[in-house]
C-alpha atoms as a PDB file:
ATOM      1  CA  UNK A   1     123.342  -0.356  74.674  1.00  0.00           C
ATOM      2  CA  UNK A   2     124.378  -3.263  77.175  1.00  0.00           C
ATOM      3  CA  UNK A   3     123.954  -5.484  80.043  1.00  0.00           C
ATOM      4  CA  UNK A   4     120.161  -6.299  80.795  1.00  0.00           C
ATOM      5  CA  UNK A   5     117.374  -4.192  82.239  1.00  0.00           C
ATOM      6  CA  UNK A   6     114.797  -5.561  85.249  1.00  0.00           C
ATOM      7  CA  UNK A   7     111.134  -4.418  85.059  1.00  0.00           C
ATOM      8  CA  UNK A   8     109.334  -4.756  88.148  1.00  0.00           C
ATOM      9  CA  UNK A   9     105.401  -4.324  86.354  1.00  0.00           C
ATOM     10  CA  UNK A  10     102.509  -3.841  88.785  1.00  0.00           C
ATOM     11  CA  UNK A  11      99.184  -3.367  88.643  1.00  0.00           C
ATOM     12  CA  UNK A  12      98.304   0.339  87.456  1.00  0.00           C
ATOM     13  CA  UNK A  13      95.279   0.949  90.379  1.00  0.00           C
ATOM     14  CA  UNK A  14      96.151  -1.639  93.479  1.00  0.00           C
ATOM     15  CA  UNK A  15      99.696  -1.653  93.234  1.00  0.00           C
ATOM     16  CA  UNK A  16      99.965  -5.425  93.355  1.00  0.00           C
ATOM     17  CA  UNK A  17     102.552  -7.676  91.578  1.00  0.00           C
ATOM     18  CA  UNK A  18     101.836  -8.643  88.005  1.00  0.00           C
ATOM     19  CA  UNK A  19     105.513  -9.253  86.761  1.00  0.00           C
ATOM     20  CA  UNK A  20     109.039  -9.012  86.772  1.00  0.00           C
ATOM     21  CA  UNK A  21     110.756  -8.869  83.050  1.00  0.00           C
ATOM     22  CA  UNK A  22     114.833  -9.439  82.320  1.00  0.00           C
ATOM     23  CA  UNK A  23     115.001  -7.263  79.009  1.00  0.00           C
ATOM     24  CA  UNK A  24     118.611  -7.739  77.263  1.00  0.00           C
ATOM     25  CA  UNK A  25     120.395  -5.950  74.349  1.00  0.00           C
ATOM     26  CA  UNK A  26     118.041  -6.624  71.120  1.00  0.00           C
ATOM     27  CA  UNK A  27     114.557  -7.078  73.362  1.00  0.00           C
ATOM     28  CA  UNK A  28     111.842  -6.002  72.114  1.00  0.00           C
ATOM     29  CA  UNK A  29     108.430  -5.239  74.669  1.00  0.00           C
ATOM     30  CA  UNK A  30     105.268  -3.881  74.551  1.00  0.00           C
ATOM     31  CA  UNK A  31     103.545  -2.949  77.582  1.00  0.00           C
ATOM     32  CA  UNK A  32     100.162  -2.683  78.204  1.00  0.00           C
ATOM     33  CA  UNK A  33      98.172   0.555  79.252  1.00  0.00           C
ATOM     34  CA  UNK A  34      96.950  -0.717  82.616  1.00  0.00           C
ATOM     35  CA  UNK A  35     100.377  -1.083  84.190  1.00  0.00           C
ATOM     36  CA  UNK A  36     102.964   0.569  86.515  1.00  0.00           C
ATOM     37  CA  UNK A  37     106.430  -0.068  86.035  1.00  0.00           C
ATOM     38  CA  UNK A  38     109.789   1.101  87.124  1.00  0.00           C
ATOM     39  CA  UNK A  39     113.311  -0.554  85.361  1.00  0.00           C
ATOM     40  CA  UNK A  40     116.875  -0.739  86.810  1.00  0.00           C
ATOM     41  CA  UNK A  41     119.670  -2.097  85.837  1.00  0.00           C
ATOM     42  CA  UNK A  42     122.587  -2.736  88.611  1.00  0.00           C
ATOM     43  CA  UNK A  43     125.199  -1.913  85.785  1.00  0.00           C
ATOM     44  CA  UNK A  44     125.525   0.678  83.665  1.00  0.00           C
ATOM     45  CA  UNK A  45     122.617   0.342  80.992  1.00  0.00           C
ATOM     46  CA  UNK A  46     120.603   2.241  78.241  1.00  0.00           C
ATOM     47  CA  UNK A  47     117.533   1.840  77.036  1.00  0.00           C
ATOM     48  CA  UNK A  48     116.170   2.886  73.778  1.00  0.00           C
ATOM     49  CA  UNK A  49     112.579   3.472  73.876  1.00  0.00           C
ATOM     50  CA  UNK A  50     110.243   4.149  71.259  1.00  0.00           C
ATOM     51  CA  UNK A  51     106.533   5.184  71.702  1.00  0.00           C
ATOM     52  CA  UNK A  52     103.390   6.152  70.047  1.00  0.00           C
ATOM     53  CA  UNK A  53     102.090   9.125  72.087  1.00  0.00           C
ATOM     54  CA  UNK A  54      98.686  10.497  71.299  1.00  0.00           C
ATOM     55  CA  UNK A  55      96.895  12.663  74.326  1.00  0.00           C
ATOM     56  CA  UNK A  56      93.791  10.701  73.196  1.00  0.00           C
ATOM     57  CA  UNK A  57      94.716   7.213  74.230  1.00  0.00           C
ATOM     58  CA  UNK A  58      94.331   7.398  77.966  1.00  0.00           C
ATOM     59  CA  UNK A  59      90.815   8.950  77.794  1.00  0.00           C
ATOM     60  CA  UNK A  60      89.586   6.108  74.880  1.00  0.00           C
ATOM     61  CA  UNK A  61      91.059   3.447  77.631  1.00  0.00           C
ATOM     62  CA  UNK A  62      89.036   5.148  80.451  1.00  0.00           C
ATOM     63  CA  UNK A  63      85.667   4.815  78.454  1.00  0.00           C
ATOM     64  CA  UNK A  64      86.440   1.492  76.990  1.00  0.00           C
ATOM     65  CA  UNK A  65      87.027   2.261  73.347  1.00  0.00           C
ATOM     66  CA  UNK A  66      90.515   1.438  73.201  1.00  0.00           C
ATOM     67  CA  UNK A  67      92.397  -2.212  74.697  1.00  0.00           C
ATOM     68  CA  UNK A  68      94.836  -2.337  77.320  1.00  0.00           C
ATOM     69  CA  UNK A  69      96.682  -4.481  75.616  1.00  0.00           C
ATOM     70  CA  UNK A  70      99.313  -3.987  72.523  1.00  0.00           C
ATOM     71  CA  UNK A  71      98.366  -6.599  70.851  1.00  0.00           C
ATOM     72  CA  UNK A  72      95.668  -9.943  70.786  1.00  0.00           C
ATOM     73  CA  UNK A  73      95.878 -13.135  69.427  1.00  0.00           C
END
């Protein structure tokens, strides 16, 4: 794992600019729910990526019982 990784992160229903994130080798990111987002890398690059996947989460954040958001402070 090497070099740095460029997240262009939009908004998930218009589409419009919400941010653009340099991730380098030790980063560590978590990305809310409500979010598109598409990385490259204009070297050679890997990314390690580890998620929690339950096929519950995306209805509980339609109906409002879950946050869109990893974390609050």
């Amino acid at each position: 794992m090497s070099d740095e990784i460029t997240w262009v992160v939009k908004d998930k229903i218009t589409g419009a600019p919400r941010a653009t994130v340099v991730m380098k080798a030790g980063d560590i990111a978590a990305m809310p729910a409500d979010i598109r987002h598409t990385g490259y890398s204009a070297k050679r690059s890997m990314l390690l990526v580890w998620e929690n996947n339950s096929s519950t989460i995306p209805d509980l954040i339609r109906l409002g019982k879950a946050p869109v958001t990893p974390v609050e402070f």
